[in-house]
Protein backbone atom coordinates (compact mmCIF):
# COMPACT_ATOMS: atom_id res chain seq x y z
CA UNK A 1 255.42 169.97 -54.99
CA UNK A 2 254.38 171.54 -52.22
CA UNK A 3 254.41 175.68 -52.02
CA UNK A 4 253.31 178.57 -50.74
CA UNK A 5 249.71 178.68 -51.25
CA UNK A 6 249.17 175.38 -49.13
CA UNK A 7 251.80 175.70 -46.11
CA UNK A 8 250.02 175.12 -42.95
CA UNK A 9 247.01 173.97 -44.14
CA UNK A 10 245.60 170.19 -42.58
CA UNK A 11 243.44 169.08 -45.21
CA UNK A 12 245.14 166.77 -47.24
CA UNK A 13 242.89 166.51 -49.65
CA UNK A 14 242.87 170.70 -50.37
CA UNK A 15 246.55 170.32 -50.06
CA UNK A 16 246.73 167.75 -52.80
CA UNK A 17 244.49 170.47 -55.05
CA UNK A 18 246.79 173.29 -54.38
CA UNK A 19 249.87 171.09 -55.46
CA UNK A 20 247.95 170.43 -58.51
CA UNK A 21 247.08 173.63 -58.88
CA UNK A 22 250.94 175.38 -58.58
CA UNK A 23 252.00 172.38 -61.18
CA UNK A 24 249.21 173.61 -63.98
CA UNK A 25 249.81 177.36 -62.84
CA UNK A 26 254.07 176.58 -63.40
CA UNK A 27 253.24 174.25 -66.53
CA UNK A 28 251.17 176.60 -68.31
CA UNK A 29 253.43 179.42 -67.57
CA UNK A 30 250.80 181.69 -66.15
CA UNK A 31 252.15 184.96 -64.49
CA UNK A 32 249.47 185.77 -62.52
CA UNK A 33 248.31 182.86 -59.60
CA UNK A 34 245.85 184.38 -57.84
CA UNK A 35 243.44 184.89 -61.12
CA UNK A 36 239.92 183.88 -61.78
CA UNK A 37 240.09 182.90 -64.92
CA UNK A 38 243.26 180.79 -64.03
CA UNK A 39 242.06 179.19 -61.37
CA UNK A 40 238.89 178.76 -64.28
CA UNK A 41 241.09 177.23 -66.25
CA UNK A 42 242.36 174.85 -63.73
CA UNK A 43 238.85 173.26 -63.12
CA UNK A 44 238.33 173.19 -66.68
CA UNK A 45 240.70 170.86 -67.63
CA UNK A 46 240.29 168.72 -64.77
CA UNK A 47 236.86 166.37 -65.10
CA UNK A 48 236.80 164.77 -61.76
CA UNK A 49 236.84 168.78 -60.05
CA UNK A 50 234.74 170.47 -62.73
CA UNK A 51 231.48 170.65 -61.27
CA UNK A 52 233.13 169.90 -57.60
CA UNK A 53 231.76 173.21 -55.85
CA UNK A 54 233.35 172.60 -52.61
CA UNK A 55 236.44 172.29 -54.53
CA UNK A 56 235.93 175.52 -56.42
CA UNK A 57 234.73 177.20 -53.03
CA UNK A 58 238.26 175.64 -51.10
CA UNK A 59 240.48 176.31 -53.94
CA UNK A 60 238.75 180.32 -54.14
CA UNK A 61 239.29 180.93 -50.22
CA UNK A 62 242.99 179.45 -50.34
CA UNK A 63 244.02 182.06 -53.07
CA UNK A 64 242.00 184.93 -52.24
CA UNK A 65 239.20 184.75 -54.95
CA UNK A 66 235.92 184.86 -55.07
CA UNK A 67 234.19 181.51 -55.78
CA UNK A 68 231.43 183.08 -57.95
CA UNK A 69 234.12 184.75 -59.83
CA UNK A 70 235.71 181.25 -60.57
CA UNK A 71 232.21 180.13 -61.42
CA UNK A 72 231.60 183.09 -64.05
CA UNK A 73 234.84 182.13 -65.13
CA UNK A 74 234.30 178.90 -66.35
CA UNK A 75 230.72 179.81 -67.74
CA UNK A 76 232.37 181.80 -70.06
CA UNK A 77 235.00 179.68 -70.62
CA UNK A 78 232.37 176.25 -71.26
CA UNK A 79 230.33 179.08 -74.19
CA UNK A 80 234.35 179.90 -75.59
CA UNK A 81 234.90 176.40 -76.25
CA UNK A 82 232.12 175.76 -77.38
CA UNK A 83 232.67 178.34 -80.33
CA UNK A 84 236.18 177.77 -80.48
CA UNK A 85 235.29 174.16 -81.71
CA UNK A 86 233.06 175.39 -84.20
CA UNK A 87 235.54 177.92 -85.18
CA UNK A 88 237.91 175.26 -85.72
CA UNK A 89 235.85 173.05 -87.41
CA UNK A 90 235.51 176.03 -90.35
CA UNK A 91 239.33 177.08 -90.10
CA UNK A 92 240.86 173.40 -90.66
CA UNK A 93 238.30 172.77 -93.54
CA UNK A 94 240.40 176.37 -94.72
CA UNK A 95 244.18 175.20 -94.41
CA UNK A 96 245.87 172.39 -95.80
CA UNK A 97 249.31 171.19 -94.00
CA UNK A 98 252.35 170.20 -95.92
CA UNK A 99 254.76 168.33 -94.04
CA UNK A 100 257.37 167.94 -96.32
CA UNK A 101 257.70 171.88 -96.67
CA UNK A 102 256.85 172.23 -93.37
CA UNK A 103 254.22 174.97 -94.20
CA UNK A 104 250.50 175.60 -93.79
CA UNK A 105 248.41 177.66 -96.53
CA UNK A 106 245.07 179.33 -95.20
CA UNK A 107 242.77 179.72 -97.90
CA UNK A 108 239.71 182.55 -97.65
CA UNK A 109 236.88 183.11 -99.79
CA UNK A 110 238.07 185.55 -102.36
CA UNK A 111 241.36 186.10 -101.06
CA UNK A 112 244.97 184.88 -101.85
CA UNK A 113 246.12 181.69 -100.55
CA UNK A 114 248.45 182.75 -97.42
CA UNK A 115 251.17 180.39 -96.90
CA UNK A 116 253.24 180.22 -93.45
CA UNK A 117 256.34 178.40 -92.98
CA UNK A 118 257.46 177.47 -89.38
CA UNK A 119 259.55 180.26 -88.60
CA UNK A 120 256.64 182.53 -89.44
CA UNK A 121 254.31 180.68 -86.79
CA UNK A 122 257.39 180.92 -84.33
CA UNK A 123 257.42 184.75 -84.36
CA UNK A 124 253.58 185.27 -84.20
CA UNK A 125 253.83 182.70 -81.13
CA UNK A 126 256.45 184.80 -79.72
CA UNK A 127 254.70 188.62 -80.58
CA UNK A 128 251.78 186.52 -79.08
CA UNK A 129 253.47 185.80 -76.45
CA UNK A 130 254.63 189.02 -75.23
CA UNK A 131 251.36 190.59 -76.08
CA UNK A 132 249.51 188.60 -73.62
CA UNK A 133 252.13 188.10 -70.41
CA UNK A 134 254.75 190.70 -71.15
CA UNK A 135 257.64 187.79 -71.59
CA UNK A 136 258.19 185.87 -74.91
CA UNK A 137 259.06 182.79 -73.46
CA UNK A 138 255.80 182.13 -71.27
CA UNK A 139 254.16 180.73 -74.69
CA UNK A 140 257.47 180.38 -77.02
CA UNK A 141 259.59 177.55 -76.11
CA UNK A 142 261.19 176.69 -79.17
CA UNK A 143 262.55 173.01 -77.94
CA UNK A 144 258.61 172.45 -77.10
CA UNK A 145 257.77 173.63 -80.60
CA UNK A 146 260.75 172.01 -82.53
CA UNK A 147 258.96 168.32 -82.03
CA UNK A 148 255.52 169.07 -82.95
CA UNK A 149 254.63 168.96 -86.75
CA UNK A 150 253.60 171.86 -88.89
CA UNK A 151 249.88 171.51 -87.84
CA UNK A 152 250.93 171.25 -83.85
CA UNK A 153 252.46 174.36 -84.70
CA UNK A 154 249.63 176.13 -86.42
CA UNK A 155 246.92 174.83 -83.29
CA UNK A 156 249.35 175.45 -80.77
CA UNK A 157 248.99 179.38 -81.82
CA UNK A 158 245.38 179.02 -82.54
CA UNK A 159 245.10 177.75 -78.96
CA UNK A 160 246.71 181.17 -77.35
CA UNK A 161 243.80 182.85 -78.35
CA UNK A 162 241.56 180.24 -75.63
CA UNK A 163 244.38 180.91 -73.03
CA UNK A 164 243.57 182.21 -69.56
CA UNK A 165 245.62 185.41 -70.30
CA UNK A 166 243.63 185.76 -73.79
CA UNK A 167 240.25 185.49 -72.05
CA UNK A 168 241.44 187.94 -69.50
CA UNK A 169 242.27 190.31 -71.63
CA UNK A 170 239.03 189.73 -73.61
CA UNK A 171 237.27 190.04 -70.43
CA UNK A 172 239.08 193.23 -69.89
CA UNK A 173 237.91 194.95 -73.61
CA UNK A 174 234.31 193.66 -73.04
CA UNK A 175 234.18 195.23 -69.42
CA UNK A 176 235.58 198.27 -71.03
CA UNK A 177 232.70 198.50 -73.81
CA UNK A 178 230.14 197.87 -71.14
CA UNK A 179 231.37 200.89 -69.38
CA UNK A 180 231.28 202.75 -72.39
CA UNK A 181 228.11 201.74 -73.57
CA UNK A 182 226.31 202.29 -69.94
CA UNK A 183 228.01 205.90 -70.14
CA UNK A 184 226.46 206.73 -73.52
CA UNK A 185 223.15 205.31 -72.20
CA UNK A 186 223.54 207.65 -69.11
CA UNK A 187 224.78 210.25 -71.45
CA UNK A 188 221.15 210.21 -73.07
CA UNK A 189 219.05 210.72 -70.49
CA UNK A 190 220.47 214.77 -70.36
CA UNK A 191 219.38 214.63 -74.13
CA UNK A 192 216.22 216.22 -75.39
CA UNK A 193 213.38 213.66 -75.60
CA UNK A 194 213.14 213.25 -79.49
CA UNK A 195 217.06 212.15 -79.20
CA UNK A 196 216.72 209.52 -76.62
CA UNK A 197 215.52 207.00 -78.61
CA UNK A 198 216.34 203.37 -77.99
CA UNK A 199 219.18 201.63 -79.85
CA UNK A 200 217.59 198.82 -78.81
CA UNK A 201 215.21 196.67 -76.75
CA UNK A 202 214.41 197.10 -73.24
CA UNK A 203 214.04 199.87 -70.66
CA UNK A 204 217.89 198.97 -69.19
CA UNK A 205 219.06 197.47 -72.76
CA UNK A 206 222.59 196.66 -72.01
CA UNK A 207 224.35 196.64 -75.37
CA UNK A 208 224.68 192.90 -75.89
CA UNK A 209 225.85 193.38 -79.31
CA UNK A 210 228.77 195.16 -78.31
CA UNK A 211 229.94 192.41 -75.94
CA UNK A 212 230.75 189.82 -78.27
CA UNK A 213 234.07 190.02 -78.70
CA UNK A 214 235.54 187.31 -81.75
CA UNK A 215 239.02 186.30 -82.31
CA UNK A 216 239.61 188.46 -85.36
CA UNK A 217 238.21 191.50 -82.71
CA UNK A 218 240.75 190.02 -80.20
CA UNK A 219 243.52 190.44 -82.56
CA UNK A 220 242.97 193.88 -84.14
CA UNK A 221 242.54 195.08 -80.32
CA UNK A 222 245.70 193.61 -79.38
CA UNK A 223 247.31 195.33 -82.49
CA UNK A 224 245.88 198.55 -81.74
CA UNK A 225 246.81 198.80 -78.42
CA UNK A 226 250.29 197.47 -79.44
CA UNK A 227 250.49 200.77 -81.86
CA UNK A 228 249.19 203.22 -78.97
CA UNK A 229 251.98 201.46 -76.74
CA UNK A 230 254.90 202.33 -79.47
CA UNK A 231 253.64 206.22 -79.61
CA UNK A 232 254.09 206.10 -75.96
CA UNK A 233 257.68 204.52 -75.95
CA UNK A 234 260.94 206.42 -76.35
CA UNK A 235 260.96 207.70 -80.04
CA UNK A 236 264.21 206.02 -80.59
CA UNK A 237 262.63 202.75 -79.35
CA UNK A 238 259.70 203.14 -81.27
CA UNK A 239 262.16 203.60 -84.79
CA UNK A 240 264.14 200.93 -83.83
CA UNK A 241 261.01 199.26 -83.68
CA UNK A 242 259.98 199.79 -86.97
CA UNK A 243 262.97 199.19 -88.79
CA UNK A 244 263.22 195.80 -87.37
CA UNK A 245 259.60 195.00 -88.20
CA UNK A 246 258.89 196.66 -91.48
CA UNK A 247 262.05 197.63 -93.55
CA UNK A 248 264.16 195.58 -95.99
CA UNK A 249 267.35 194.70 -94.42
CA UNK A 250 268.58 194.55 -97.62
CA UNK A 251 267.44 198.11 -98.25
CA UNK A 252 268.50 199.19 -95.12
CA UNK A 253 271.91 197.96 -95.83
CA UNK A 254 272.25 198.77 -99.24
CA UNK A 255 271.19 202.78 -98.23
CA UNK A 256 273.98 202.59 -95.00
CA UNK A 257 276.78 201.73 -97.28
CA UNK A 258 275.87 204.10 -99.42
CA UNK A 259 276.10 206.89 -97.38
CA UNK A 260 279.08 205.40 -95.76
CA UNK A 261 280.76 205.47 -99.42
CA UNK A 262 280.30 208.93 -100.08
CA UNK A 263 281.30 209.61 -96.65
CA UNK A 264 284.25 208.51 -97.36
CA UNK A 265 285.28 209.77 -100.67
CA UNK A 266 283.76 213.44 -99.58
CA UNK A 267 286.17 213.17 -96.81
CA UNK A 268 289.15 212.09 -98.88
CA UNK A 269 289.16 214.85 -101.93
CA UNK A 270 288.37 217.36 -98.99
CA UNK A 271 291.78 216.67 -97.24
CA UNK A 272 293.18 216.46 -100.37
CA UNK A 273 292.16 219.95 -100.81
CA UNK A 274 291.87 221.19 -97.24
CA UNK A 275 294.63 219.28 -95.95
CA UNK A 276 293.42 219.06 -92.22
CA UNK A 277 291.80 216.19 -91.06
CA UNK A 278 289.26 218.14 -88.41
CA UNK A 279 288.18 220.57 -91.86
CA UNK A 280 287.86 217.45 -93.83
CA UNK A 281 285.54 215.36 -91.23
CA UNK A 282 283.30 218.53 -90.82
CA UNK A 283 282.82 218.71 -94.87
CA UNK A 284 282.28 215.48 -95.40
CA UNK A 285 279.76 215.29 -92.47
CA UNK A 286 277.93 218.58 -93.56
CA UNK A 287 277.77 217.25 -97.53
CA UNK A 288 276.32 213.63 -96.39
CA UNK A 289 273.55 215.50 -94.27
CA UNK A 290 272.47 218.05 -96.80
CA UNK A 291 272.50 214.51 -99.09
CA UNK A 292 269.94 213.07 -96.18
CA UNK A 293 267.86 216.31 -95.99
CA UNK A 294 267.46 216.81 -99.82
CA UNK A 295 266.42 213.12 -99.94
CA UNK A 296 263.98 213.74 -97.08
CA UNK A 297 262.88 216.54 -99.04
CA UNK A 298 262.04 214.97 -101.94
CA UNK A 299 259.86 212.59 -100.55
CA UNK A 300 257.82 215.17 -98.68
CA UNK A 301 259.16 214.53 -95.36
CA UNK A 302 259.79 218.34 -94.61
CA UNK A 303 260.02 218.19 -91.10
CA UNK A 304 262.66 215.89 -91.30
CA UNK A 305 264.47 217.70 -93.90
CA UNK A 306 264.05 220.82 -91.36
CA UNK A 307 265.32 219.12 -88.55
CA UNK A 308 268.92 218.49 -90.57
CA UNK A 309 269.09 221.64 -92.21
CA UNK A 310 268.76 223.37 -88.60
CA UNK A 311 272.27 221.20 -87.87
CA UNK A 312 274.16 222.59 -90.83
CA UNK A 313 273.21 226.67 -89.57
């Protein structure tokens, strides 16, 4: 395939790289091209151009990067999997796979057994997935997942967290708690003398500590700035939201035909009674709120009970 990135250009042998390259950019379903950490990634899984400079140096002027960016790239990325071997090593000794089932139990010291079944891995692929590029089906490609096994499953999800849009986004926090740790370090030196005490070693002492960012850190970031995202969405959105996530459908169900029930009967004895259909929609409607707000009431949600009692004045 030859694209954009290598029109024009009359080395074959840099041509033949960029092809590769747009293939593993398209195959791996990466939204950004011109990236460091992609372009990382690229090298990475390639032996014969992993320690080819001129190939990292060709490959960085063709897309617009800059080669010691790549280089700090895959540094990082060489220490990652280094630890993400390790880290595997102690999380497969934790789950067992059962085939059969089609399910994988984690096991923790002093916790509960967890047990996943496929469709569970197939929406934290697809949150996942959305988290990290903004589309769902960059990393969730259910005819992809449908032929691997239980445990191809479970290390296919695993292996998002060593992707290139993972480790730029981890790349992204750390950078972030650099600046903020620099800032509190310049932040001291306005402080009296007896409160500028070191935190640590070393006249500059960058924070090292606070750069080592772990998976479990990745994923409670990720969540966090998933929850300041939702308080920034449109309310509605944001309830929506919820209710798919968190309530009982059952529940949810069970509570909408309930109301829809006494909607109904309200609104027959009131014609019966009233005998106009506009007089017996506006009773029934005004009962089934002040239903609502007492309800809201009585759970201590008083704003919301405010906010229907203000529609009945």
């Amino acid at each position: 395939m030859v694209g954009y990135l290598n029109k024009g250009r009359p080395d074959p042998i840099v041509d033949a790289m960029i092809d590769d390259y747009e293939d593993f950019v398209e195959r791996e379903g990466h939204v950004t091209r011109a990236s460091s950490s992609v372009a990382a990634s690229f090298f990475m899984q390639d032996p014969e151009r992993r320690d080819d400079h001129d190939a990292h140096q060709q490959l960085a002027d063709a897309i617009g990067l800059d080669h010691d960016d790549i280089m700090r790239d895959m540094e990082r990325q060489k220490r990652e999997q280094g630890a993400m071997a390790e880290s595997r090593r102690l999380v497969e000794a934790q789950i067992s796979y059962d085939d059969a089932a089609d399910t994988a139990t984690h096991r923790s010291a002093g916790g509960s057994p967890q047990v996943f079944t496929r469709d569970d891995y197939y929406d934290m692929i697809s949150d996942f997935s959305k988290e990290l590029t903004g589309k769902r089906g960059v990393y969730f490609r259910p005819e992809r997942l449908d032929a691997m096994g239980i445990q191809g499953v479970a290390e296919y999800y695993e292996d998002m967290f060593d992707s290139a849009e993972a480790r730029e986004m981890n790349a992204s926090f750390e950078a972030e708690m650099q600046k903020q740790a620099d800032e509190e370090i310049g932040m001291e030196r306005d402080q009296p003398a007896l409160n500028k005490a070191p935190k640590s070693q070393g006249m500059g002492r960058r924070m090292e500590n606070v750069m080592k960012i772990t998976r479990d850190d990745l994923r409670r970031i990720i969540k966090e700035e998933k929850q300041k995202l939702l308080v920034e969405m449109n309310p509605m959105a944001n309830a929506e939201r919820m209710q798919g996530e968190y309530a009982d459908t059952a529940a949810v169900d069970a509570v909408e035909n309930a109301l829809s029930e006494l909607m109904f009967g309200i609104n027959q004895d009131a014609f019966e009674d009233l005998g106009d259909e506009d007089d017996a929609d506006d009773a029934a409607a005004a009962a089934v709120t002040l239903t609502v707000a007492q309800a809201f009431q009585s759970l201590g949600l008083l704003a919301q009970y405010e906010a229907l009692i203000r529609t009945l004045r």
